[in-house]
N, C-alpha and C. Protein backbone atom coordinates (compact mmCIF):
# COMPACT_ATOMS: atom_id res chain seq x y z
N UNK A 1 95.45 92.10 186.50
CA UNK A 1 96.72 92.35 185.89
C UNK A 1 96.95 91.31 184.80
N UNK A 2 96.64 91.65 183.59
CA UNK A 2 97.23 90.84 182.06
C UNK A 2 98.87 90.06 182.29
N UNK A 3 99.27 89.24 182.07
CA UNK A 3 100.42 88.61 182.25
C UNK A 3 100.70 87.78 181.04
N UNK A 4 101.92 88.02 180.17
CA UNK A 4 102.06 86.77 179.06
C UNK A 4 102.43 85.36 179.53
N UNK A 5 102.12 84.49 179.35
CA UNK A 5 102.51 83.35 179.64
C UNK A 5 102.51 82.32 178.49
N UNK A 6 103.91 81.88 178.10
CA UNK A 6 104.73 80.69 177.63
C UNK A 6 103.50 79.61 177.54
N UNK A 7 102.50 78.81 176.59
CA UNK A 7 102.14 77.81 176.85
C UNK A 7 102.62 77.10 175.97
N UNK A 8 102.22 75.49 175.99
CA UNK A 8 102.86 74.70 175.05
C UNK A 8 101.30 74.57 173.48
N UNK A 9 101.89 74.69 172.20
CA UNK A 9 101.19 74.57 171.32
C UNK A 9 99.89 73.11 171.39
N UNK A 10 100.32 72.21 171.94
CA UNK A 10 99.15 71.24 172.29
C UNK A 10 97.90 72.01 173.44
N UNK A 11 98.41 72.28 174.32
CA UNK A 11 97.18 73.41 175.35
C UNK A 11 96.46 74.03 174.19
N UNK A 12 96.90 74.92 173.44
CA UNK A 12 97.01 76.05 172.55
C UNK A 12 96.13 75.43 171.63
N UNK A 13 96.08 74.51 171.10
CA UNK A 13 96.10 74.06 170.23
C UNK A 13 94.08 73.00 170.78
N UNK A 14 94.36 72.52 171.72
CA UNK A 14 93.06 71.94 172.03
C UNK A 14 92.44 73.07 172.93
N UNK A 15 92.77 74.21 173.02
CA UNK A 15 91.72 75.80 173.75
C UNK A 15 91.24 75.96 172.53
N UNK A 16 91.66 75.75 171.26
CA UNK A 16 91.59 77.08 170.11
C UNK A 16 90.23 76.11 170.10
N UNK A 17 89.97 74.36 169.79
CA UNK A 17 89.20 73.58 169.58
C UNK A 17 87.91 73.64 170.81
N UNK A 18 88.31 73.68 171.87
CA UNK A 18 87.13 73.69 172.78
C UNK A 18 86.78 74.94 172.84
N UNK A 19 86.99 75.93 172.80
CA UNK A 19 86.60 77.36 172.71
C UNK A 19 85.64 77.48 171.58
N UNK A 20 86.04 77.23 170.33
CA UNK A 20 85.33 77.42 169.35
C UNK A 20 83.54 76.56 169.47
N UNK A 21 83.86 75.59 170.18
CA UNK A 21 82.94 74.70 171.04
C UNK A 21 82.14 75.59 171.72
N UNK A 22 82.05 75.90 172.48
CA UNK A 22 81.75 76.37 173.44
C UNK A 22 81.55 77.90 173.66
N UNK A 23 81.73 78.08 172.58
CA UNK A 23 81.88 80.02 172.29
C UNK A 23 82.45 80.54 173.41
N UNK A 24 83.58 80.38 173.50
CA UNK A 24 84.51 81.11 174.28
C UNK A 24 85.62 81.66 173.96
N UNK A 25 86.65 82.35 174.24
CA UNK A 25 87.76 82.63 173.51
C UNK A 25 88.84 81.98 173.67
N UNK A 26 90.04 81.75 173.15
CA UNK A 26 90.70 81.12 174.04
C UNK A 26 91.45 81.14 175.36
N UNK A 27 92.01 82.49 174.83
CA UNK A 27 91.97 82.79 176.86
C UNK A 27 90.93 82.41 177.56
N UNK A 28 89.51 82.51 177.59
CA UNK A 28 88.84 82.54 178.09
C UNK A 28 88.71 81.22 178.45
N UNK A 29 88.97 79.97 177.48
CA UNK A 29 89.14 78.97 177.70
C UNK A 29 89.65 78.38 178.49
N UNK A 30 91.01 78.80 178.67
CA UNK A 30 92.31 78.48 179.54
C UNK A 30 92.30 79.02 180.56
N UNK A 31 91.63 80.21 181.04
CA UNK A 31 91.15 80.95 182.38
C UNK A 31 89.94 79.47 183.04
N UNK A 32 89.04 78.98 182.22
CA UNK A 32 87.92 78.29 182.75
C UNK A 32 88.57 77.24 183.17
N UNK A 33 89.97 76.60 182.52
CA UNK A 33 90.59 74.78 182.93
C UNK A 33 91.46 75.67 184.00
N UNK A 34 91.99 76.63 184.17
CA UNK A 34 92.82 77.09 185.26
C UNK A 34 91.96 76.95 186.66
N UNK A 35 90.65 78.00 186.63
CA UNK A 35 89.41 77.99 187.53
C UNK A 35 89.31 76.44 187.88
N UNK A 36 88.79 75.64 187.29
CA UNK A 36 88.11 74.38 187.25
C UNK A 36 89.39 73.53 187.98
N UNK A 37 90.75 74.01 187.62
CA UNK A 37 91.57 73.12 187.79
C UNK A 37 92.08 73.69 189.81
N UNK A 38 91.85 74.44 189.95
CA UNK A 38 92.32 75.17 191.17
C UNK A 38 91.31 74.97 192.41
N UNK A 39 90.18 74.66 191.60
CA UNK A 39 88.76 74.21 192.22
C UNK A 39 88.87 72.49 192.84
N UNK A 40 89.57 72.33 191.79
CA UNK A 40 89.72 70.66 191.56
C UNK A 40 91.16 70.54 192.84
N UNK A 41 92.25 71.23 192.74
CA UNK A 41 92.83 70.67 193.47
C UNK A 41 93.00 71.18 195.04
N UNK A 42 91.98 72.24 195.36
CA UNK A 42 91.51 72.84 196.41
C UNK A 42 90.49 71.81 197.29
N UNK A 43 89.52 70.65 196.24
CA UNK A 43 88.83 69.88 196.57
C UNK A 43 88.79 68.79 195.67
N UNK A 44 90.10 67.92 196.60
CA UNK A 44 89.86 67.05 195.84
C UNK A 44 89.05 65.96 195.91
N UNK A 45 87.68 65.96 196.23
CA UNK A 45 86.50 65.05 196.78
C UNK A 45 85.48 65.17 195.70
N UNK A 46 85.72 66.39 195.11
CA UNK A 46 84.40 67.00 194.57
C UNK A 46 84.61 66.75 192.97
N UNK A 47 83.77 66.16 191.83
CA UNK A 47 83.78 65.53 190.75
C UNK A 47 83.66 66.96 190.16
N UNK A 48 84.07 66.66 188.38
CA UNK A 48 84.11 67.99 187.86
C UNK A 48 82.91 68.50 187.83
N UNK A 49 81.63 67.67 187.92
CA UNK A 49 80.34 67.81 187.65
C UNK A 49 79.86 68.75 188.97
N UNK A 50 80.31 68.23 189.72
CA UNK A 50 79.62 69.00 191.12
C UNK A 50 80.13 70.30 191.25
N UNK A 51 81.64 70.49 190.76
CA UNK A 51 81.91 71.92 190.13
C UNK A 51 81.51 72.67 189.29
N UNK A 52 81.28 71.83 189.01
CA UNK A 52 80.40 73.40 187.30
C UNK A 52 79.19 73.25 188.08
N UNK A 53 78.36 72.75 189.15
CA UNK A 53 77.14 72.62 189.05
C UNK A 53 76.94 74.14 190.23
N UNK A 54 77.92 73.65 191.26
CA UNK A 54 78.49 74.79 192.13
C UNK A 54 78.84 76.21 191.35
N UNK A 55 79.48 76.16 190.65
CA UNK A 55 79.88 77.83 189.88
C UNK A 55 78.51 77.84 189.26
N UNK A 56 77.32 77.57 188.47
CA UNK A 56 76.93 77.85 187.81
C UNK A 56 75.66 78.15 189.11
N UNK A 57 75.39 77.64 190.44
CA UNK A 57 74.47 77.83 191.37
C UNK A 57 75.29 79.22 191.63
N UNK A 58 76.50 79.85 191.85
CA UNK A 58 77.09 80.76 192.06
C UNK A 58 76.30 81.70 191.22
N UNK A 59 76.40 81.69 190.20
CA UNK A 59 75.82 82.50 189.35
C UNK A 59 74.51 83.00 189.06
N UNK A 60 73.83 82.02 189.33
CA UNK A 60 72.87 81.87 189.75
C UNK A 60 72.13 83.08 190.60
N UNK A 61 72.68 82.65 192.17
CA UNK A 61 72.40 83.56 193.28
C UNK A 61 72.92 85.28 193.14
N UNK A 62 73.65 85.11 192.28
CA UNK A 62 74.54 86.59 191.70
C UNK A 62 73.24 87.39 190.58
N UNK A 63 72.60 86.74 189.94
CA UNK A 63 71.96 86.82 189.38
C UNK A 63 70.00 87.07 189.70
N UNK A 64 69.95 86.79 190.95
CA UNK A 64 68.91 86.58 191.64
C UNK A 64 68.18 85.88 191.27
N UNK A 65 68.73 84.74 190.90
CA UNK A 65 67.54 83.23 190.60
C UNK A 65 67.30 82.48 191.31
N UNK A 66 66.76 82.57 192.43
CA UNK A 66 66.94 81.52 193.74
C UNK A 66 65.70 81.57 193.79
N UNK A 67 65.44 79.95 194.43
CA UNK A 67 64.08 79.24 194.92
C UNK A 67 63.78 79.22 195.91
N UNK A 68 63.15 79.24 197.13
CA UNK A 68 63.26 78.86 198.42
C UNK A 68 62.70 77.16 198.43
N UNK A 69 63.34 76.98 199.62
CA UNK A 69 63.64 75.15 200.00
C UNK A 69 62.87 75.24 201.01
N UNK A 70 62.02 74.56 201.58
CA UNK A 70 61.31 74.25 202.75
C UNK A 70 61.63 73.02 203.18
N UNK A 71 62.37 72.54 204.17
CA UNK A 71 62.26 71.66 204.94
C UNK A 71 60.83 71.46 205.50
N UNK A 72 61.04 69.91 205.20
CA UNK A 72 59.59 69.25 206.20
C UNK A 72 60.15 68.29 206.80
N UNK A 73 59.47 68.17 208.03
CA UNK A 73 59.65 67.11 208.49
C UNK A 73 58.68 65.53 208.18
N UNK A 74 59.33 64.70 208.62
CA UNK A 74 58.53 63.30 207.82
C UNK A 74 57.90 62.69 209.25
């Protein structure tokens, strides 16, 4: 469901800049710091790094790129 939402021209204003970065749009932008940010305060233990590293292993497995891991013992 699309929803307008009120932001302030500084948000607005550094999406239009990291988007263009990053080839994204700017919604698309502001959907990814919303994600990242909901991630972040759902866990707050976990560094931003270990989050993107997590969504992007997500994607990953969605994608069928998986390795198998063998445990050994020592």
């Amino acid at each position: 469901m699309a929803m307008a939402v009120k932001l302030s021209d500084n948000i607005v204003s550094e999406a239009q800049v990291m988007s263009k970065a990053l080839n994204r749009s700017v919604a698309g932008q502001i959907e990814y710091w919303a994600k990242i940010g909901k991630i972040a305060e759902e866990n707050p233990d976990l560094t931003y790094e270990l989050i993107k590293n997590i969504l992007v292993a997500q994607q990953e497995a969605q994608a069928g790129k998986l390795e198998s891991y063998t445990f050994t013992k020592k």
